[in-house]
N, C-alpha and C. Protein backbone atom coordinates (compact mmCIF):
# COMPACT_ATOMS: atom_id res chain seq x y z
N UNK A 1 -81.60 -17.84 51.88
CA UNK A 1 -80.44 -16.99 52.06
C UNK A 1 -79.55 -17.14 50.83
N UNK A 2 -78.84 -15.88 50.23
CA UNK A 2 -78.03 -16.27 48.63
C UNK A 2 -76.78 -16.46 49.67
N UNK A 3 -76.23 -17.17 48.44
CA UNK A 3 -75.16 -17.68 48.32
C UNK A 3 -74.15 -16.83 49.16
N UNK A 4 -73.87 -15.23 48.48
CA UNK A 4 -72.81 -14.39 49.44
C UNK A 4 -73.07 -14.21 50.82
N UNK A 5 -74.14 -13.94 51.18
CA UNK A 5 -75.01 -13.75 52.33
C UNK A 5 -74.36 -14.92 53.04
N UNK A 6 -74.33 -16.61 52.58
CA UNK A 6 -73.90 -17.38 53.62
C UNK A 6 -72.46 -17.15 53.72
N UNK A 7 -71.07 -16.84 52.48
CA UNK A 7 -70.24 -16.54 52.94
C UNK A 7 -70.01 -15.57 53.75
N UNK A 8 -70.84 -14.73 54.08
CA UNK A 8 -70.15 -13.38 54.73
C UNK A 8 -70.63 -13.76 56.02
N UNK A 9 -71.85 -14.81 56.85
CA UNK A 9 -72.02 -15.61 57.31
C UNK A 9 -71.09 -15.84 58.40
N UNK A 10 -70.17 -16.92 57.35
CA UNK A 10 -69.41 -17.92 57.45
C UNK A 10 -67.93 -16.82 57.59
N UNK A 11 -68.07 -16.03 57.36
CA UNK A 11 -66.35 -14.95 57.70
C UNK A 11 -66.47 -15.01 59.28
N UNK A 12 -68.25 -14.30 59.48
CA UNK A 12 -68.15 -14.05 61.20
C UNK A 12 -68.48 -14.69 61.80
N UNK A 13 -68.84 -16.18 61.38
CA UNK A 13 -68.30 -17.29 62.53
C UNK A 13 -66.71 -17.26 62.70
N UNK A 14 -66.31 -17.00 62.03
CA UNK A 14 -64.81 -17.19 62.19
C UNK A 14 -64.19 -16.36 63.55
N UNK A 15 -65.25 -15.51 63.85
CA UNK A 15 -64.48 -14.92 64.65
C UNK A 15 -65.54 -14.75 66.10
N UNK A 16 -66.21 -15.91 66.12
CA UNK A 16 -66.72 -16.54 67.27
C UNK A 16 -67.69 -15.77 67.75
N UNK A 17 -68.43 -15.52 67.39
CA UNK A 17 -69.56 -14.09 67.45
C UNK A 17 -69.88 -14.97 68.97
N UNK A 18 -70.81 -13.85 70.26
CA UNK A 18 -71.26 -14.79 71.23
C UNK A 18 -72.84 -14.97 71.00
N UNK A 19 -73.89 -15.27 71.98
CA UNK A 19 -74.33 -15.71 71.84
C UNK A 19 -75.56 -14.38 71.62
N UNK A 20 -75.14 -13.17 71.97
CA UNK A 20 -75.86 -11.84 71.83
C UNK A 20 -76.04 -11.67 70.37
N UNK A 21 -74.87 -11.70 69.86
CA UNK A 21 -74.55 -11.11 68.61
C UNK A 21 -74.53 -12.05 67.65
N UNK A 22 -75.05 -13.35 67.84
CA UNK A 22 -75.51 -13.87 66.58
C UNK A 22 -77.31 -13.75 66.62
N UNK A 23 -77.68 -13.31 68.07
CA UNK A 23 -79.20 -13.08 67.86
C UNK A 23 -79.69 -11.59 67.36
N UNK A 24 -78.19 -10.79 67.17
CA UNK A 24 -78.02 -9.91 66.86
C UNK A 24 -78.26 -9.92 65.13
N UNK A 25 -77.80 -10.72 64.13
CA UNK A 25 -78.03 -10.90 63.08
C UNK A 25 -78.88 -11.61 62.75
N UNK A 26 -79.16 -12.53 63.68
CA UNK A 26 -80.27 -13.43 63.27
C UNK A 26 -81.49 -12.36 63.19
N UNK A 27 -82.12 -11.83 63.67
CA UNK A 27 -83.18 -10.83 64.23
C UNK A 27 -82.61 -9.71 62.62
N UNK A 28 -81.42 -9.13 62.43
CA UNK A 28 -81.61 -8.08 61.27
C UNK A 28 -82.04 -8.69 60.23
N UNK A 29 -81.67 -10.33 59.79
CA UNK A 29 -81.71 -11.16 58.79
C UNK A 29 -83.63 -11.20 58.59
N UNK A 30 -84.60 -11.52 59.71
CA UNK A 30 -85.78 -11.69 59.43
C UNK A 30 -86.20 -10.10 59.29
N UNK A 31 -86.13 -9.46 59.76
CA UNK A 31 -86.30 -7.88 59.49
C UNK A 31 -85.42 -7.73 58.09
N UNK A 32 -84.79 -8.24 57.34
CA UNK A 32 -85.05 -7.85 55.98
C UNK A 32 -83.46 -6.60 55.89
N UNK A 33 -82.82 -6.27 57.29
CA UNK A 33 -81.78 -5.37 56.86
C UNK A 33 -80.44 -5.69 56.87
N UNK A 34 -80.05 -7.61 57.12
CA UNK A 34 -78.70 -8.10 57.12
C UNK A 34 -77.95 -7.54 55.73
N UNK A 35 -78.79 -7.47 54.41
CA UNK A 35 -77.85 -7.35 53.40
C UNK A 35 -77.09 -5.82 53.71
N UNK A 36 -78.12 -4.84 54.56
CA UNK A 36 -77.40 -3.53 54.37
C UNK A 36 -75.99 -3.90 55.23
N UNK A 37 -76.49 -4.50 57.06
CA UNK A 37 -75.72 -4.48 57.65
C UNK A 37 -74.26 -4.70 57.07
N UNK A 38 -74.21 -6.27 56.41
CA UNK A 38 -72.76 -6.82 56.00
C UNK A 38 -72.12 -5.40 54.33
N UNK A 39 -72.94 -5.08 53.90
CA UNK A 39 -72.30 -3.86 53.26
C UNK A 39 -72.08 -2.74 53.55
N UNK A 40 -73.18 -2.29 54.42
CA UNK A 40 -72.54 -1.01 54.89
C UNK A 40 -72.06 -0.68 57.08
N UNK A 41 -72.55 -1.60 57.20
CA UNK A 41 -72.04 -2.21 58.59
C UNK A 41 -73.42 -1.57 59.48
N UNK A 42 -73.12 -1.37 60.90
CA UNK A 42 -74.69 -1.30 61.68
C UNK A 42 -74.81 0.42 61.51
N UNK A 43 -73.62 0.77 61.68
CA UNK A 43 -73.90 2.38 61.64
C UNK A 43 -75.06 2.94 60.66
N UNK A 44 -75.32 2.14 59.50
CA UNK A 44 -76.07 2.48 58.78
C UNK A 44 -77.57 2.46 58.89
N UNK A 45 -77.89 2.13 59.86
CA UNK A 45 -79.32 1.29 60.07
C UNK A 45 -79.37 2.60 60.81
N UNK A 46 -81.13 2.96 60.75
CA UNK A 46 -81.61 3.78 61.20
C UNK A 46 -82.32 3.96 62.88
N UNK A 47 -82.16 4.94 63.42
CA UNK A 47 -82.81 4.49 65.12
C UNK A 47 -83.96 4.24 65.01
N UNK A 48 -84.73 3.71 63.94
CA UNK A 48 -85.81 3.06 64.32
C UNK A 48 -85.70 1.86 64.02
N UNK A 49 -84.72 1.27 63.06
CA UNK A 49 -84.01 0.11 62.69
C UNK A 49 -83.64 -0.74 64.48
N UNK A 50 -82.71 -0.06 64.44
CA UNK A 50 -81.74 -0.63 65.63
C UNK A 50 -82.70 -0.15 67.29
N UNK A 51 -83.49 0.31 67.04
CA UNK A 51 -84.01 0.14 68.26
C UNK A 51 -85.32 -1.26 68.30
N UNK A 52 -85.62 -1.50 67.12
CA UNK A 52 -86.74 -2.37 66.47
C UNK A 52 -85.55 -3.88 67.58
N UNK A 53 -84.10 -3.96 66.45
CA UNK A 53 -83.57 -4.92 66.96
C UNK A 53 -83.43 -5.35 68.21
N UNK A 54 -83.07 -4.03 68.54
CA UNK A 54 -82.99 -4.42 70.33
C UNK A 54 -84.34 -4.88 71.19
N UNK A 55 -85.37 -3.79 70.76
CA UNK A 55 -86.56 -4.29 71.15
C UNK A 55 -86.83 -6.07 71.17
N UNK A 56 -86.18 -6.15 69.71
CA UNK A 56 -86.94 -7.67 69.50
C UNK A 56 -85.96 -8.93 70.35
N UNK A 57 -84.65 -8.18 70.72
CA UNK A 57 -83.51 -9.05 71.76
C UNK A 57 -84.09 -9.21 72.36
N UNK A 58 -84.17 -7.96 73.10
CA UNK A 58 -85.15 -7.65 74.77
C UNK A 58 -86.02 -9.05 75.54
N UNK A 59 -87.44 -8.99 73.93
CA UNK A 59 -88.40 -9.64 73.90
C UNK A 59 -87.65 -11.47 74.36
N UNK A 60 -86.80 -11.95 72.75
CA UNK A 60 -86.51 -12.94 72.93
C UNK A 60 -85.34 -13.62 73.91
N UNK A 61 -84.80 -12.77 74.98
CA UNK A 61 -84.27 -13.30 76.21
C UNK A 61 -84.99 -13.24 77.22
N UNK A 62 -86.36 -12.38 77.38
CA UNK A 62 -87.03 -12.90 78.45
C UNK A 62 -87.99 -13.77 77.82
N UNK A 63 -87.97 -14.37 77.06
CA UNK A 63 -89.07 -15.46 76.84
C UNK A 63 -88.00 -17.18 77.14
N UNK A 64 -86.72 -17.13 76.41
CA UNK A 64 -85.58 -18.04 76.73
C UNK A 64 -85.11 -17.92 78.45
N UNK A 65 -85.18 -16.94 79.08
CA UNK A 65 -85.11 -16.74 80.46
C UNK A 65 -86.35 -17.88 81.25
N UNK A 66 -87.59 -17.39 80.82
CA UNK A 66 -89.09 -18.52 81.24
C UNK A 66 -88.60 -19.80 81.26
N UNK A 67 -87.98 -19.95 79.91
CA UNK A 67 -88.16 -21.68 79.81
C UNK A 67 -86.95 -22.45 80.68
């Protein structure tokens, strides 16, 4: 992860993200589209983008639900 990437990070811990919405970035970050998100925000991501994300939420709360 560069350097700005962890400050901009570190802005939205500041403001206590929950526990959705940091799996929310975590998940754009391995999909490769956090740099757009923090510059041009989520609006920018495409519905096959943001449905990919959700898909992949979906997936990883019923697998954390199992255990």
């Amino acid at each position: 992860m560069g350097k700005n990437k962890k400050k901009e990070l570190e802005k939205l811990k500041l403001h206590q993200l929950t526990p959705q919405e940091q799996l929310k970035y975590e998940i754009a970050e391995e999909l490769g589209l956090l740099d757009q998100v923090l510059q041009k925000g989520w609006k920018s991501l495409s519905a096959k983008e943001t449905g990919r994300i959700g898909g992949l939420m979906t997936k990883r709360k019923k697998e954390l639900s199992k255990l």
